[in-house]
C-alpha atoms as a PDB file:
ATOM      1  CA  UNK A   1       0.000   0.000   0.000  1.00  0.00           C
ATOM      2  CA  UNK A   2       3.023   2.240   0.658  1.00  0.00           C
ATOM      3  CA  UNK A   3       4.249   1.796  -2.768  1.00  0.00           C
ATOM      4  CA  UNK A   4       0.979   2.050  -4.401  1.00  0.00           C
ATOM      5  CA  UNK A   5       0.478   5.448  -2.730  1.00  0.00           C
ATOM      6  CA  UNK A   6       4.034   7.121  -3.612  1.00  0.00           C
ATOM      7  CA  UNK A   7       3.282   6.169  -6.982  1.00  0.00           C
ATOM      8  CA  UNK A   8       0.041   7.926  -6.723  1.00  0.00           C
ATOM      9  CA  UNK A   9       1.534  10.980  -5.559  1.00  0.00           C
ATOM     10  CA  UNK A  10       4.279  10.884  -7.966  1.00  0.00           C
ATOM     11  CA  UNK A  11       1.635  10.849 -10.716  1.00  0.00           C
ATOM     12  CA  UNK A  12      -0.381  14.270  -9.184  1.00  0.00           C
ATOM     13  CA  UNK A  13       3.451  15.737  -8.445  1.00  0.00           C
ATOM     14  CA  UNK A  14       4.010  15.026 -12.489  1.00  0.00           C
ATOM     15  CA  UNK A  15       0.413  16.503 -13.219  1.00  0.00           C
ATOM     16  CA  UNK A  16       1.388  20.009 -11.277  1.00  0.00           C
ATOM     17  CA  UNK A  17       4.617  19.935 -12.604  1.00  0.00           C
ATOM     18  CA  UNK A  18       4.842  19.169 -15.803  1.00  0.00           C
ATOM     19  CA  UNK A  19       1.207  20.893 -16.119  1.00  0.00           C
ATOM     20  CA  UNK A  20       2.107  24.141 -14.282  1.00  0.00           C
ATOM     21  CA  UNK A  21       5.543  24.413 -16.848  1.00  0.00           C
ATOM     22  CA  UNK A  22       2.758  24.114 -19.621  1.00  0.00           C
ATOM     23  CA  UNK A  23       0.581  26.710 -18.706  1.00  0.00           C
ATOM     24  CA  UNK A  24       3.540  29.068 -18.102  1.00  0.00           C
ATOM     25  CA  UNK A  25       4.777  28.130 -21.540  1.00  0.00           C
ATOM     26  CA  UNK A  26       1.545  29.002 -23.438  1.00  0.00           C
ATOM     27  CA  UNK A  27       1.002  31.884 -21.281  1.00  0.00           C
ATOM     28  CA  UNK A  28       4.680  33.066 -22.655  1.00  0.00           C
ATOM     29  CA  UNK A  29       5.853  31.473 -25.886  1.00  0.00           C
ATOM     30  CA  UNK A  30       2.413  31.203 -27.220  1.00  0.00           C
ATOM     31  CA  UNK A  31       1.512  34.704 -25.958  1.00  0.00           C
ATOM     32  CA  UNK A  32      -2.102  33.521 -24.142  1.00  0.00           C
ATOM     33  CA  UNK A  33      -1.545  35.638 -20.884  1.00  0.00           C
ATOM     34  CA  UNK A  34      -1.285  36.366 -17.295  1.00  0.00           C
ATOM     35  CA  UNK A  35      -4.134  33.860 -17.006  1.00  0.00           C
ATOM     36  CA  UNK A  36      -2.191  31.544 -18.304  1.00  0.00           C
ATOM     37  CA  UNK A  37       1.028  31.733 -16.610  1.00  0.00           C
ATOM     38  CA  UNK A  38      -0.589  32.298 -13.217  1.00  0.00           C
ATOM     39  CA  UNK A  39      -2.189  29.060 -13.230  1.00  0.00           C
ATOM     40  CA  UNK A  40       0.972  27.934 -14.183  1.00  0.00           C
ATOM     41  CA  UNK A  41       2.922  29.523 -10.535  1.00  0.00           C
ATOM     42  CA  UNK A  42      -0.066  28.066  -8.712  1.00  0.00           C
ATOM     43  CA  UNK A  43      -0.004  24.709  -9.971  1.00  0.00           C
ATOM     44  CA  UNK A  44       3.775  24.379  -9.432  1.00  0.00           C
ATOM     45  CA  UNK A  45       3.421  25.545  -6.414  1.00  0.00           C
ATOM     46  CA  UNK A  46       0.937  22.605  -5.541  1.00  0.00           C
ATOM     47  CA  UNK A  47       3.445  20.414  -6.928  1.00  0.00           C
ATOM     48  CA  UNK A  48       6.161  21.580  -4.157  1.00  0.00           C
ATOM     49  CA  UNK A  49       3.355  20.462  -1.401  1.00  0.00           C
ATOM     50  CA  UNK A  50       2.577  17.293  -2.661  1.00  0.00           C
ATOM     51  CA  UNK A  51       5.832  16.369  -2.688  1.00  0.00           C
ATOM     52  CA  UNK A  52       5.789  16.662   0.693  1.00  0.00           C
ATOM     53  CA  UNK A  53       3.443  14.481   0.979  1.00  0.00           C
ATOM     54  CA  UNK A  54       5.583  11.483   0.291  1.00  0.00           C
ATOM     55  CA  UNK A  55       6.110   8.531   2.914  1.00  0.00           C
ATOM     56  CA  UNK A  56      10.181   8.423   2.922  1.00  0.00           C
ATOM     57  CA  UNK A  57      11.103  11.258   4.182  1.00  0.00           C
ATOM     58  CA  UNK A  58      14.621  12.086   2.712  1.00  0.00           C
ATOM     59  CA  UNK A  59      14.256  15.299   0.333  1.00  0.00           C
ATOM     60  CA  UNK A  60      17.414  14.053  -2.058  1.00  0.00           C
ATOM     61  CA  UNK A  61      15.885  10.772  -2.601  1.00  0.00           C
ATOM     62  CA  UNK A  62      12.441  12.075  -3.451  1.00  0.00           C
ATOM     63  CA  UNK A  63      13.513  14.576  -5.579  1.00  0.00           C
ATOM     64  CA  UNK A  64      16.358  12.289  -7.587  1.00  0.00           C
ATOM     65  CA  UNK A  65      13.913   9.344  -7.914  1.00  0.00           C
ATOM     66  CA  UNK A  66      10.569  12.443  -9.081  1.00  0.00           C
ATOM     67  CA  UNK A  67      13.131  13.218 -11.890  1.00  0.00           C
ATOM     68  CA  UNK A  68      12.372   9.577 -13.657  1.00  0.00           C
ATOM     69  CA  UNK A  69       8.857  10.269 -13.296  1.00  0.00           C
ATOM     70  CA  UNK A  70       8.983  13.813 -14.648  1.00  0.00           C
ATOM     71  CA  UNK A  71      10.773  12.598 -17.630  1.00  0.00           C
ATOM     72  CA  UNK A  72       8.247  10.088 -18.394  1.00  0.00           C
ATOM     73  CA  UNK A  73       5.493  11.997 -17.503  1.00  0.00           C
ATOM     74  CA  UNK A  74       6.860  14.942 -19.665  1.00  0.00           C
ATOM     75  CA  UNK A  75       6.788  12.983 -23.205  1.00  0.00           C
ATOM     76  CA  UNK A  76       3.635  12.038 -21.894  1.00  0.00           C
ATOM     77  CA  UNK A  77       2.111  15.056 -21.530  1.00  0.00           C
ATOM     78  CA  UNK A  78       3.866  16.504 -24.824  1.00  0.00           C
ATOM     79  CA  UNK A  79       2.291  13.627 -26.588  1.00  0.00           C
ATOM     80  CA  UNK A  80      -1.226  14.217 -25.179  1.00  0.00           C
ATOM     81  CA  UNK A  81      -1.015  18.202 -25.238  1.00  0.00           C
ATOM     82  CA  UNK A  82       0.615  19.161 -28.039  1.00  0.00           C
ATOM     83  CA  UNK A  83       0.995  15.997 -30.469  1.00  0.00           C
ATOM     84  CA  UNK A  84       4.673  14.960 -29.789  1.00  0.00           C
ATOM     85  CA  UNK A  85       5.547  11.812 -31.457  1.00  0.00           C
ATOM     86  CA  UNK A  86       8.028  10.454 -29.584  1.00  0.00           C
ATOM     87  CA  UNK A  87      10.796   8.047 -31.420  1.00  0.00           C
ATOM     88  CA  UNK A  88      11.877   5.004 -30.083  1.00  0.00           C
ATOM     89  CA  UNK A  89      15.443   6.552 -28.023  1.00  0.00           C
ATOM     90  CA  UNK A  90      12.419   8.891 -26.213  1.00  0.00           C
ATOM     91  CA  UNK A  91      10.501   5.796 -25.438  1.00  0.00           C
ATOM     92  CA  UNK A  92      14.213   4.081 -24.008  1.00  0.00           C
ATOM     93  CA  UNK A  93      15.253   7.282 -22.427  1.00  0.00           C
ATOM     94  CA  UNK A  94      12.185   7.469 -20.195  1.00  0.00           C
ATOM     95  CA  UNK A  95      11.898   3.619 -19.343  1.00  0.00           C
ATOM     96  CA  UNK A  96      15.521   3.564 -18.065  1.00  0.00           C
ATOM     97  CA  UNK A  97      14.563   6.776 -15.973  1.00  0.00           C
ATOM     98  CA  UNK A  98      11.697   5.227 -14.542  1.00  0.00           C
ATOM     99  CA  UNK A  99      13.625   2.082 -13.982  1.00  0.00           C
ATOM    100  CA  UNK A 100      16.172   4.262 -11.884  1.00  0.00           C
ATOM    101  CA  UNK A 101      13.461   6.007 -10.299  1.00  0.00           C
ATOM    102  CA  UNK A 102      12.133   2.813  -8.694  1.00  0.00           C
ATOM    103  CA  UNK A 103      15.560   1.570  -7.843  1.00  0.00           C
ATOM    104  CA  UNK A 104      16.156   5.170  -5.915  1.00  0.00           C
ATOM    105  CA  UNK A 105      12.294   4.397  -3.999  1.00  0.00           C
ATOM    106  CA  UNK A 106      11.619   1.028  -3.641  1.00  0.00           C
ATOM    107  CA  UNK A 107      14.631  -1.456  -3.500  1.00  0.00           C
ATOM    108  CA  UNK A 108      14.631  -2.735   0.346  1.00  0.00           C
ATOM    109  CA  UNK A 109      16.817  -0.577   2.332  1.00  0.00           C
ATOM    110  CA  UNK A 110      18.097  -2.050   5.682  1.00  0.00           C
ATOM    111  CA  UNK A 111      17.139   0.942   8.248  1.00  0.00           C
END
Protein backbone atom coordinates (compact mmCIF):
# COMPACT_ATOMS: atom_id res chain seq x y z
CA UNK A 1 0.00 0.00 0.00
CA UNK A 2 3.02 2.24 0.66
CA UNK A 3 4.25 1.80 -2.77
CA UNK A 4 0.98 2.05 -4.40
CA UNK A 5 0.48 5.45 -2.73
CA UNK A 6 4.03 7.12 -3.61
CA UNK A 7 3.28 6.17 -6.98
CA UNK A 8 0.04 7.93 -6.72
CA UNK A 9 1.53 10.98 -5.56
CA UNK A 10 4.28 10.88 -7.97
CA UNK A 11 1.63 10.85 -10.72
CA UNK A 12 -0.38 14.27 -9.18
CA UNK A 13 3.45 15.74 -8.44
CA UNK A 14 4.01 15.03 -12.49
CA UNK A 15 0.41 16.50 -13.22
CA UNK A 16 1.39 20.01 -11.28
CA UNK A 17 4.62 19.94 -12.60
CA UNK A 18 4.84 19.17 -15.80
CA UNK A 19 1.21 20.89 -16.12
CA UNK A 20 2.11 24.14 -14.28
CA UNK A 21 5.54 24.41 -16.85
CA UNK A 22 2.76 24.11 -19.62
CA UNK A 23 0.58 26.71 -18.71
CA UNK A 24 3.54 29.07 -18.10
CA UNK A 25 4.78 28.13 -21.54
CA UNK A 26 1.54 29.00 -23.44
CA UNK A 27 1.00 31.88 -21.28
CA UNK A 28 4.68 33.07 -22.66
CA UNK A 29 5.85 31.47 -25.89
CA UNK A 30 2.41 31.20 -27.22
CA UNK A 31 1.51 34.70 -25.96
CA UNK A 32 -2.10 33.52 -24.14
CA UNK A 33 -1.54 35.64 -20.88
CA UNK A 34 -1.29 36.37 -17.30
CA UNK A 35 -4.13 33.86 -17.01
CA UNK A 36 -2.19 31.54 -18.30
CA UNK A 37 1.03 31.73 -16.61
CA UNK A 38 -0.59 32.30 -13.22
CA UNK A 39 -2.19 29.06 -13.23
CA UNK A 40 0.97 27.93 -14.18
CA UNK A 41 2.92 29.52 -10.54
CA UNK A 42 -0.07 28.07 -8.71
CA UNK A 43 0.00 24.71 -9.97
CA UNK A 44 3.77 24.38 -9.43
CA UNK A 45 3.42 25.55 -6.41
CA UNK A 46 0.94 22.60 -5.54
CA UNK A 47 3.45 20.41 -6.93
CA UNK A 48 6.16 21.58 -4.16
CA UNK A 49 3.35 20.46 -1.40
CA UNK A 50 2.58 17.29 -2.66
CA UNK A 51 5.83 16.37 -2.69
CA UNK A 52 5.79 16.66 0.69
CA UNK A 53 3.44 14.48 0.98
CA UNK A 54 5.58 11.48 0.29
CA UNK A 55 6.11 8.53 2.91
CA UNK A 56 10.18 8.42 2.92
CA UNK A 57 11.10 11.26 4.18
CA UNK A 58 14.62 12.09 2.71
CA UNK A 59 14.26 15.30 0.33
CA UNK A 60 17.41 14.05 -2.06
CA UNK A 61 15.89 10.77 -2.60
CA UNK A 62 12.44 12.07 -3.45
CA UNK A 63 13.51 14.58 -5.58
CA UNK A 64 16.36 12.29 -7.59
CA UNK A 65 13.91 9.34 -7.91
CA UNK A 66 10.57 12.44 -9.08
CA UNK A 67 13.13 13.22 -11.89
CA UNK A 68 12.37 9.58 -13.66
CA UNK A 69 8.86 10.27 -13.30
CA UNK A 70 8.98 13.81 -14.65
CA UNK A 71 10.77 12.60 -17.63
CA UNK A 72 8.25 10.09 -18.39
CA UNK A 73 5.49 12.00 -17.50
CA UNK A 74 6.86 14.94 -19.66
CA UNK A 75 6.79 12.98 -23.20
CA UNK A 76 3.64 12.04 -21.89
CA UNK A 77 2.11 15.06 -21.53
CA UNK A 78 3.87 16.50 -24.82
CA UNK A 79 2.29 13.63 -26.59
CA UNK A 80 -1.23 14.22 -25.18
CA UNK A 81 -1.01 18.20 -25.24
CA UNK A 82 0.62 19.16 -28.04
CA UNK A 83 0.99 16.00 -30.47
CA UNK A 84 4.67 14.96 -29.79
CA UNK A 85 5.55 11.81 -31.46
CA UNK A 86 8.03 10.45 -29.58
CA UNK A 87 10.80 8.05 -31.42
CA UNK A 88 11.88 5.00 -30.08
CA UNK A 89 15.44 6.55 -28.02
CA UNK A 90 12.42 8.89 -26.21
CA UNK A 91 10.50 5.80 -25.44
CA UNK A 92 14.21 4.08 -24.01
CA UNK A 93 15.25 7.28 -22.43
CA UNK A 94 12.18 7.47 -20.20
CA UNK A 95 11.90 3.62 -19.34
CA UNK A 96 15.52 3.56 -18.07
CA UNK A 97 14.56 6.78 -15.97
CA UNK A 98 11.70 5.23 -14.54
CA UNK A 99 13.62 2.08 -13.98
CA UNK A 100 16.17 4.26 -11.88
CA UNK A 101 13.46 6.01 -10.30
CA UNK A 102 12.13 2.81 -8.69
CA UNK A 103 15.56 1.57 -7.84
CA UNK A 104 16.16 5.17 -5.92
CA UNK A 105 12.29 4.40 -4.00
CA UNK A 106 11.62 1.03 -3.64
CA UNK A 107 14.63 -1.46 -3.50
CA UNK A 108 14.63 -2.73 0.35
CA UNK A 109 16.82 -0.58 2.33
CA UNK A 110 18.10 -2.05 5.68
CA UNK A 111 17.14 0.94 8.25
Amino acid sequence: MVVARSVALFVVAALFEIGGAWLVWQGVREHRGWIWIGAGVIALGAYGFVATLQPDGEFGRILAAYGGVFVAGSIAWGMIADGYRPDRWDVTGALICLAGMAVIMYAPRNH
